[in-house]
PDB file of N, CA and C in Angstrom:
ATOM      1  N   UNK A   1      66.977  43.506 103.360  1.00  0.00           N
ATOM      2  CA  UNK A   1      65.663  44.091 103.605  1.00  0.00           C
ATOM      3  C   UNK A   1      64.987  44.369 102.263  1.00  0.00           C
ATOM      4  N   UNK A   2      63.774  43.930 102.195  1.00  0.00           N
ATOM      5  CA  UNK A   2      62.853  43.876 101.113  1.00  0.00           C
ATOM      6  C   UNK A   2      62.408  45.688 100.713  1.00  0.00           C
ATOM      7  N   UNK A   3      62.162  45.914  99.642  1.00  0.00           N
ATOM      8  CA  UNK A   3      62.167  47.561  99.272  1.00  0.00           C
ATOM      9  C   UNK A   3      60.915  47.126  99.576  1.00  0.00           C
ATOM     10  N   UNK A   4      59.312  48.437  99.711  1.00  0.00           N
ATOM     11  CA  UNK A   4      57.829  48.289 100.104  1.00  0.00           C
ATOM     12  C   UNK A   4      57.421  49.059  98.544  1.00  0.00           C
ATOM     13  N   UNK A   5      56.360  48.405  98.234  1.00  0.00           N
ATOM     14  CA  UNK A   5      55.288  48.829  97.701  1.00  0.00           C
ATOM     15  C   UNK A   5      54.466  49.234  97.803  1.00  0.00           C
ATOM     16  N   UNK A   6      53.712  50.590  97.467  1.00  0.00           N
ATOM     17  CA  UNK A   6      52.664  50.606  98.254  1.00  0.00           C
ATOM     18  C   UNK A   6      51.594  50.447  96.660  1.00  0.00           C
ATOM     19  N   UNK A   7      50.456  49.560  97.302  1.00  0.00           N
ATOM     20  CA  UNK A   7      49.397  49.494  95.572  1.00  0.00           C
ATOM     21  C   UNK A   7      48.398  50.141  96.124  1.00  0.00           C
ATOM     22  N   UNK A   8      47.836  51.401  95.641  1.00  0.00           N
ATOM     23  CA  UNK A   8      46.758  51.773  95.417  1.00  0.00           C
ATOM     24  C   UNK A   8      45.921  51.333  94.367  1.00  0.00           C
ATOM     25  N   UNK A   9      44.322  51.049  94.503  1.00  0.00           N
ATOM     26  CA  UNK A   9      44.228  50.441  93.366  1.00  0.00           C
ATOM     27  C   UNK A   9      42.644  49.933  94.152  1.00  0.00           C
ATOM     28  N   UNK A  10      41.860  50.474  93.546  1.00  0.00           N
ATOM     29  CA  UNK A  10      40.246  50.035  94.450  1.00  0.00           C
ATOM     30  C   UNK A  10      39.919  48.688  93.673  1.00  0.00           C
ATOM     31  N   UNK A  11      40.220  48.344  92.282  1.00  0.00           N
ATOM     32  CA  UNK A  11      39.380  46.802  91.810  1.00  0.00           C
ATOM     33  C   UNK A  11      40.243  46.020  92.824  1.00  0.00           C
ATOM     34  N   UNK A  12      39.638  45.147  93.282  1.00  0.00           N
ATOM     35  CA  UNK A  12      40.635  43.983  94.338  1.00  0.00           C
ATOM     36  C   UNK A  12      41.474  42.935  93.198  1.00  0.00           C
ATOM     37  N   UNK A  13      40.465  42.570  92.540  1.00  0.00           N
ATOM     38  CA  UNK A  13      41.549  41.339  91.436  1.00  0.00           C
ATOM     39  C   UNK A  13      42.937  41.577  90.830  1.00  0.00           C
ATOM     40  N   UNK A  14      42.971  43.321  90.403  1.00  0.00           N
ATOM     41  CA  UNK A  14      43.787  43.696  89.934  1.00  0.00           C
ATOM     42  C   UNK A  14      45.127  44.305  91.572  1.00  0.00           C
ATOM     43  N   UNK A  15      44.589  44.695  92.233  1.00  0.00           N
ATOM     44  CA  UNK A  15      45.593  44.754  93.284  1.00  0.00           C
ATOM     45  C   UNK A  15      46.238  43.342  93.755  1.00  0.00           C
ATOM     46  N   UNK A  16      45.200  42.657  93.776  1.00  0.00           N
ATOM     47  CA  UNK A  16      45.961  41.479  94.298  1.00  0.00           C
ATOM     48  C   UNK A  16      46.722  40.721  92.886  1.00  0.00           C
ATOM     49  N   UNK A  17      46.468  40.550  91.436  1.00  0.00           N
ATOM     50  CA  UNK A  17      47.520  40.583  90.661  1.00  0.00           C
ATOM     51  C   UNK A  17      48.800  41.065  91.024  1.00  0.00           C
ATOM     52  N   UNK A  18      48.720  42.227  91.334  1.00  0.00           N
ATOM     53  CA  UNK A  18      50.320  43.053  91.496  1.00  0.00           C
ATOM     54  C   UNK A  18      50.594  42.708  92.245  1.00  0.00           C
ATOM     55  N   UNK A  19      50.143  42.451  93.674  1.00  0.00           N
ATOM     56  CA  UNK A  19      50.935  42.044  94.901  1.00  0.00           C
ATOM     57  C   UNK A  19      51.641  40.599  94.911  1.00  0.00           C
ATOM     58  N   UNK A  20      50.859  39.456  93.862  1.00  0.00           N
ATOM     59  CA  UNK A  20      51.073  38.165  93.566  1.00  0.00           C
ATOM     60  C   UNK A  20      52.796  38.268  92.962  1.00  0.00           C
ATOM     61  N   UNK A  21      52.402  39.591  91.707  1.00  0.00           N
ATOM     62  CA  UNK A  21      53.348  39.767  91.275  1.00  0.00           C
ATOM     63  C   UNK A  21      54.902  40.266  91.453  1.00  0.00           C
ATOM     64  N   UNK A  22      54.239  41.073  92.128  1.00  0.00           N
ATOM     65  CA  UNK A  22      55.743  41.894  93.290  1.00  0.00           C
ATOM     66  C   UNK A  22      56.128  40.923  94.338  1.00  0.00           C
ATOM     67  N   UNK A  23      55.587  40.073  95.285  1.00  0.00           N
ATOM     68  CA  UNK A  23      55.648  39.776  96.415  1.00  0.00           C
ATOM     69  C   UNK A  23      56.513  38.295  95.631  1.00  0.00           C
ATOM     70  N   UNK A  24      56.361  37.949  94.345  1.00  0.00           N
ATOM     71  CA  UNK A  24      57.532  36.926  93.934  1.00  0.00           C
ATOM     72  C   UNK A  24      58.840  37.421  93.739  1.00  0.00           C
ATOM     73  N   UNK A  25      58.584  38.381  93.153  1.00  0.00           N
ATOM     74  CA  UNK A  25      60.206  39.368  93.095  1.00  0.00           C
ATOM     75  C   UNK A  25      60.423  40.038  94.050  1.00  0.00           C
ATOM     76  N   UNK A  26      60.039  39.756  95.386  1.00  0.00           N
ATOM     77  CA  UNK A  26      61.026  40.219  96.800  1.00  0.00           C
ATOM     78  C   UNK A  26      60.536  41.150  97.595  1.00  0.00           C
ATOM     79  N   UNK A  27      59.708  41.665  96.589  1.00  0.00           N
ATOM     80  CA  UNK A  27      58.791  42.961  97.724  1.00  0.00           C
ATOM     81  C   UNK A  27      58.149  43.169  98.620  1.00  0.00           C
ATOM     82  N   UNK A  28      57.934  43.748  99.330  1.00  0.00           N
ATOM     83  CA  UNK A  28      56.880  43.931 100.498  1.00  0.00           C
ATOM     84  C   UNK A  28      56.237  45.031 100.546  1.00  0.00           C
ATOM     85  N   UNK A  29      54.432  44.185  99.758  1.00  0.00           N
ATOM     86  CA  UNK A  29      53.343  45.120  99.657  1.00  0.00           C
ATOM     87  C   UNK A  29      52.250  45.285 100.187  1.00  0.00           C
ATOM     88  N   UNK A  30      52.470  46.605 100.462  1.00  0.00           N
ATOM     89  CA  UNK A  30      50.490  47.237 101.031  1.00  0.00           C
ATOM     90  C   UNK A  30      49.760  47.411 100.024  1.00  0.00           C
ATOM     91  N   UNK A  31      48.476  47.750 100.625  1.00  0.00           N
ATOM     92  CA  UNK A  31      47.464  47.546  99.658  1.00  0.00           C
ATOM     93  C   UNK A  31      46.780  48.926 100.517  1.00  0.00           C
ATOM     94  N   UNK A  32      46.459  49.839  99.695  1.00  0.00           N
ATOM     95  CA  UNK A  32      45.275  50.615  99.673  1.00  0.00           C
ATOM     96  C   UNK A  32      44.022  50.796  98.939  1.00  0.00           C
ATOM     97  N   UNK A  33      43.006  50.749  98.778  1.00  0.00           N
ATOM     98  CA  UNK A  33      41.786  50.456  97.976  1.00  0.00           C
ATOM     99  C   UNK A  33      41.123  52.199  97.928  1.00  0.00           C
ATOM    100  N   UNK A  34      41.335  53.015  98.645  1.00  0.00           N
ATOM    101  CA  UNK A  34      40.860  53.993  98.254  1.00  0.00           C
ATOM    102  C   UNK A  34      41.836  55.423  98.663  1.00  0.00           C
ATOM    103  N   UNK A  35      41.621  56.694  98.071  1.00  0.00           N
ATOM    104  CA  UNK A  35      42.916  57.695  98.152  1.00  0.00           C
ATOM    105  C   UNK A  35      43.171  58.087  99.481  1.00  0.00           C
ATOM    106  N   UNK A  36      42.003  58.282 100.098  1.00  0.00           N
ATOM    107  CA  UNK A  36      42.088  58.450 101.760  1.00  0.00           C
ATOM    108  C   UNK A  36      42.977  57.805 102.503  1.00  0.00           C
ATOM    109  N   UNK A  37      42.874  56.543 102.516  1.00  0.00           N
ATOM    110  CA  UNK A  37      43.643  55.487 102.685  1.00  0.00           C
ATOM    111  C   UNK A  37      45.003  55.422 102.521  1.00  0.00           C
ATOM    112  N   UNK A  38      45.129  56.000 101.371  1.00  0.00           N
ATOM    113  CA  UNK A  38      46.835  55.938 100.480  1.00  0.00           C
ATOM    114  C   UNK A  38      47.812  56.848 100.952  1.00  0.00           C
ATOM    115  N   UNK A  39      47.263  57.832 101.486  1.00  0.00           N
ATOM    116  CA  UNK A  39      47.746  59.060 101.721  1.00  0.00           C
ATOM    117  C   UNK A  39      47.965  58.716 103.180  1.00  0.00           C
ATOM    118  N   UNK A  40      47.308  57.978 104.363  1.00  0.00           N
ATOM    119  CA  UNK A  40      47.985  57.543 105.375  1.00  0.00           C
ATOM    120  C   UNK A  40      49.103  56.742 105.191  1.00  0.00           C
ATOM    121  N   UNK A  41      48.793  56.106 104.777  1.00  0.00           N
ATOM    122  CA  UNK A  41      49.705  54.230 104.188  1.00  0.00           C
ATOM    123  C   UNK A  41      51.150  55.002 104.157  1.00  0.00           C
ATOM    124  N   UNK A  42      50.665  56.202 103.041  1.00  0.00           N
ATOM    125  CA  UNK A  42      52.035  56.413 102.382  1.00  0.00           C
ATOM    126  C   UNK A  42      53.342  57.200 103.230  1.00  0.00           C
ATOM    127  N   UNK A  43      51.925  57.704 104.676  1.00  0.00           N
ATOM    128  CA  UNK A  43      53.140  58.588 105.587  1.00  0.00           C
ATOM    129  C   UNK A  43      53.067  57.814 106.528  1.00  0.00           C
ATOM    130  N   UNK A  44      52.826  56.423 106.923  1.00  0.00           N
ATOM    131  CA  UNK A  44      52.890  55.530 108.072  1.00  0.00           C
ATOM    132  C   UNK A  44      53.957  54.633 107.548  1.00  0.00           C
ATOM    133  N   UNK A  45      53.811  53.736 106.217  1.00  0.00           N
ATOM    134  CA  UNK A  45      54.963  52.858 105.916  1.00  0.00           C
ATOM    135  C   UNK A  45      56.038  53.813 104.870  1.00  0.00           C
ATOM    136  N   UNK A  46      56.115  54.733 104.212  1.00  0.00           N
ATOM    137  CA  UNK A  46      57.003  55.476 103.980  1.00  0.00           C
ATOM    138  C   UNK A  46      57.685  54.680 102.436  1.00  0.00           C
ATOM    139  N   UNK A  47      56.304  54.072 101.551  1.00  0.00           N
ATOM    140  CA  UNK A  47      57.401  53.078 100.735  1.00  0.00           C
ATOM    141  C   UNK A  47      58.379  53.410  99.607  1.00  0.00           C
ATOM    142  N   UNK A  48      59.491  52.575  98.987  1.00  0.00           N
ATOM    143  CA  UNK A  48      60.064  52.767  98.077  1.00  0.00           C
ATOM    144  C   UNK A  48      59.765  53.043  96.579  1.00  0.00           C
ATOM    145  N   UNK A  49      58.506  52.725  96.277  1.00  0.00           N
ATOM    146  CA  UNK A  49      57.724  53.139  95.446  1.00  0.00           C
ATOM    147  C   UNK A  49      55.937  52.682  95.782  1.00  0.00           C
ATOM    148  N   UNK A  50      55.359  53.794  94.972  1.00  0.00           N
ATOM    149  CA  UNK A  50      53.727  53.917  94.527  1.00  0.00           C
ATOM    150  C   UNK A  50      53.280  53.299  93.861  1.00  0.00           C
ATOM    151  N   UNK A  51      52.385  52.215  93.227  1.00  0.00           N
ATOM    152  CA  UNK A  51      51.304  51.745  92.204  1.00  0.00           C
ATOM    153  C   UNK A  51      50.048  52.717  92.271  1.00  0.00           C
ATOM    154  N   UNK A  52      49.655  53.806  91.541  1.00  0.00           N
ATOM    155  CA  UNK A  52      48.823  54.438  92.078  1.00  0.00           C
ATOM    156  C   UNK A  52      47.929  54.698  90.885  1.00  0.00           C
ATOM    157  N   UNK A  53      46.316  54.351  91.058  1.00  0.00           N
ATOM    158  CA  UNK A  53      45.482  54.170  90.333  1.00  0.00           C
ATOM    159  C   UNK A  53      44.815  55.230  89.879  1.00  0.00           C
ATOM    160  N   UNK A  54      44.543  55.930  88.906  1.00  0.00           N
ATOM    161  CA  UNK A  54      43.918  57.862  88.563  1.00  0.00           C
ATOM    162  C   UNK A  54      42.539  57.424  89.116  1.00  0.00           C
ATOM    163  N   UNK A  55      41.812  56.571  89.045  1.00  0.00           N
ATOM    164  CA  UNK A  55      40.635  56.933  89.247  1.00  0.00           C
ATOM    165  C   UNK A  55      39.906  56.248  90.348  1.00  0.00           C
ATOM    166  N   UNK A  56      39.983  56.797  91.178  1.00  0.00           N
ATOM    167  CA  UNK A  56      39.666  56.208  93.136  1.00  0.00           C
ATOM    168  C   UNK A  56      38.550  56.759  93.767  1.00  0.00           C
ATOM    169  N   UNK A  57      38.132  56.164  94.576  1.00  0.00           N
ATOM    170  CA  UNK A  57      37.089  56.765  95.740  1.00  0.00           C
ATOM    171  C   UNK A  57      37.868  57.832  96.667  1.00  0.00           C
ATOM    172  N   UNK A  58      37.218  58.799  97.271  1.00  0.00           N
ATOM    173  CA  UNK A  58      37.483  59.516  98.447  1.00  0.00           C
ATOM    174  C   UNK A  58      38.604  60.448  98.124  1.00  0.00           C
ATOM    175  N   UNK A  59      39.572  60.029  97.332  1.00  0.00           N
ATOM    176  CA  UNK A  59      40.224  61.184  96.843  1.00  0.00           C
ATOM    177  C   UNK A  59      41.056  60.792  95.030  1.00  0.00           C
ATOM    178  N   UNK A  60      41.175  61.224  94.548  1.00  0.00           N
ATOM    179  CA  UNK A  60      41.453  60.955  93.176  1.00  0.00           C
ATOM    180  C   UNK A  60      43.482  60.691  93.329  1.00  0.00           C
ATOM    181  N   UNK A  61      43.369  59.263  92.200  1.00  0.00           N
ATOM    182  CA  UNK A  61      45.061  59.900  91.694  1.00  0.00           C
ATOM    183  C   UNK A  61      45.617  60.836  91.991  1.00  0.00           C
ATOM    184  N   UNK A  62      44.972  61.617  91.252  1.00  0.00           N
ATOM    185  CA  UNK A  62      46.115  63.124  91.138  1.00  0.00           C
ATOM    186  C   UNK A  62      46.135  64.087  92.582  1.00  0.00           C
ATOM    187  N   UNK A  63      45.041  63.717  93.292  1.00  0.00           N
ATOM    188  CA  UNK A  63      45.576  64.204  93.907  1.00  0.00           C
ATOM    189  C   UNK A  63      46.056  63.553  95.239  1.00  0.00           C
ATOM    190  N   UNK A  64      45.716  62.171  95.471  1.00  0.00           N
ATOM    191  CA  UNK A  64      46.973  61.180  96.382  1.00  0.00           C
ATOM    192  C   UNK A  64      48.358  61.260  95.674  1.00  0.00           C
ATOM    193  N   UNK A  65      48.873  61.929  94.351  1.00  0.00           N
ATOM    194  CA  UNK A  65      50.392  62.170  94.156  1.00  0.00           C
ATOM    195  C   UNK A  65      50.564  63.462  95.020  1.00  0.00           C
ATOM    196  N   UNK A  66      49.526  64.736  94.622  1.00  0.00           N
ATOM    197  CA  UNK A  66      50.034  65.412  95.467  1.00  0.00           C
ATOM    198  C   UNK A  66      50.460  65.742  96.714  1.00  0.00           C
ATOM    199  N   UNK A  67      49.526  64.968  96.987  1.00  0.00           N
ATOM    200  CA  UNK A  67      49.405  64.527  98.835  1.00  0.00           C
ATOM    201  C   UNK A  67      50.775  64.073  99.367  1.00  0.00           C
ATOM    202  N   UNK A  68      51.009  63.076  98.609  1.00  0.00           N
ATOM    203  CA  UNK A  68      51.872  62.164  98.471  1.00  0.00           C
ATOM    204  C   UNK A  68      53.597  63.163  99.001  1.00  0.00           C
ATOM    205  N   UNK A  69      53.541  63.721  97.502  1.00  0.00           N
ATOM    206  CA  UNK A  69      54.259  65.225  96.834  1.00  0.00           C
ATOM    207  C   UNK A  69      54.516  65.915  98.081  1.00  0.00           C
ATOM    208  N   UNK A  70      53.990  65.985  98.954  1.00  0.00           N
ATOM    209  CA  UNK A  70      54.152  67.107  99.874  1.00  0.00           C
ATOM    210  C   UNK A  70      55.530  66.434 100.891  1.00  0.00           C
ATOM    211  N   UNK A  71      55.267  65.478 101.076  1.00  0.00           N
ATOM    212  CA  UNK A  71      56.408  65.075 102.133  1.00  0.00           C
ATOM    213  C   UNK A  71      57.463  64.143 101.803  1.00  0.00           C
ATOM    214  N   UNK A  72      57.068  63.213 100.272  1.00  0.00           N
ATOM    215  CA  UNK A  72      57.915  62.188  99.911  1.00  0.00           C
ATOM    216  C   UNK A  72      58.136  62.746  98.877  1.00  0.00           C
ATOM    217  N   UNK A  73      59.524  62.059  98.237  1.00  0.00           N
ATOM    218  CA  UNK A  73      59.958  62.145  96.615  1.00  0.00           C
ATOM    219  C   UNK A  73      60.155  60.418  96.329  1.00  0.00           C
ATOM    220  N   UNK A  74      59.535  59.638  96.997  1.00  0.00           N
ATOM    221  CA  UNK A  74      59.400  58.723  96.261  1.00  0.00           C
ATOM    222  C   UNK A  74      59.043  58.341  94.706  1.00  0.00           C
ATOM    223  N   UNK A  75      59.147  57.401  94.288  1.00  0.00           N
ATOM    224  CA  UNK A  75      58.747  57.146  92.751  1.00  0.00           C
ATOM    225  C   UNK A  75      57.565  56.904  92.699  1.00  0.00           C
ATOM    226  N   UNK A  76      56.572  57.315  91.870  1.00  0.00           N
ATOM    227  CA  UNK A  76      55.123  57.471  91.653  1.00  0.00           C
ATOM    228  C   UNK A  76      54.624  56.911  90.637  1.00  0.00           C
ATOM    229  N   UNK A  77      54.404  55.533  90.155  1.00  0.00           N
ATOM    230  CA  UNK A  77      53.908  55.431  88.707  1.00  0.00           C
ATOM    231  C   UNK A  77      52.314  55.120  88.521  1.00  0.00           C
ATOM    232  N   UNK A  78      51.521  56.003  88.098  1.00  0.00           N
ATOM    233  CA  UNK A  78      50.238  56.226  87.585  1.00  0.00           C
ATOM    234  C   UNK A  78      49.636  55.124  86.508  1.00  0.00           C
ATOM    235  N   UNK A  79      48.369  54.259  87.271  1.00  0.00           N
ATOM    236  CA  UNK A  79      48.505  53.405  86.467  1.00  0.00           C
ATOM    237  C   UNK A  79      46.666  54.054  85.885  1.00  0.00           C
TER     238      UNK A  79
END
């Protein structure tokens, strides 16, 4: 079973970079484009790690980690 990604990340070119990129090395990734968004994603698919962008629509980085923070200890890396 493939670990999940989840990419937050509102430019599309650059999300879909990473997913090009992950999805060759085995992963299986979502895509969220804005924090609102991320913060469902993240308690519906539950993934093994975050791509998560500081500066978003509807709710910011920092605080889709916290969001995040509240129910997961997944790995979080802030891009």
């Amino acid at each position: 079973m493939s670990q999940k990604v989840l990419v937050v990340e509102d430019d599309n070119n650059i999300a879909e970079l990473l997913r090009l990129y992950l999805q060759k090395d085995g992963f299986e990734v979502s895509h969220a484009a804005d924090g609102g968004k991320a913060v469902e994603m993240a308690k519906e698919i539950q993934p093994d790690l975050v791509l998560l962008d500081v500066m978003l629509p509807v709710l910011d980085g920092w605080g889709v980690c916290a969001k995040i923070r509240e129910t997961s200890k997944c790995p979080i890396i802030m891009l």
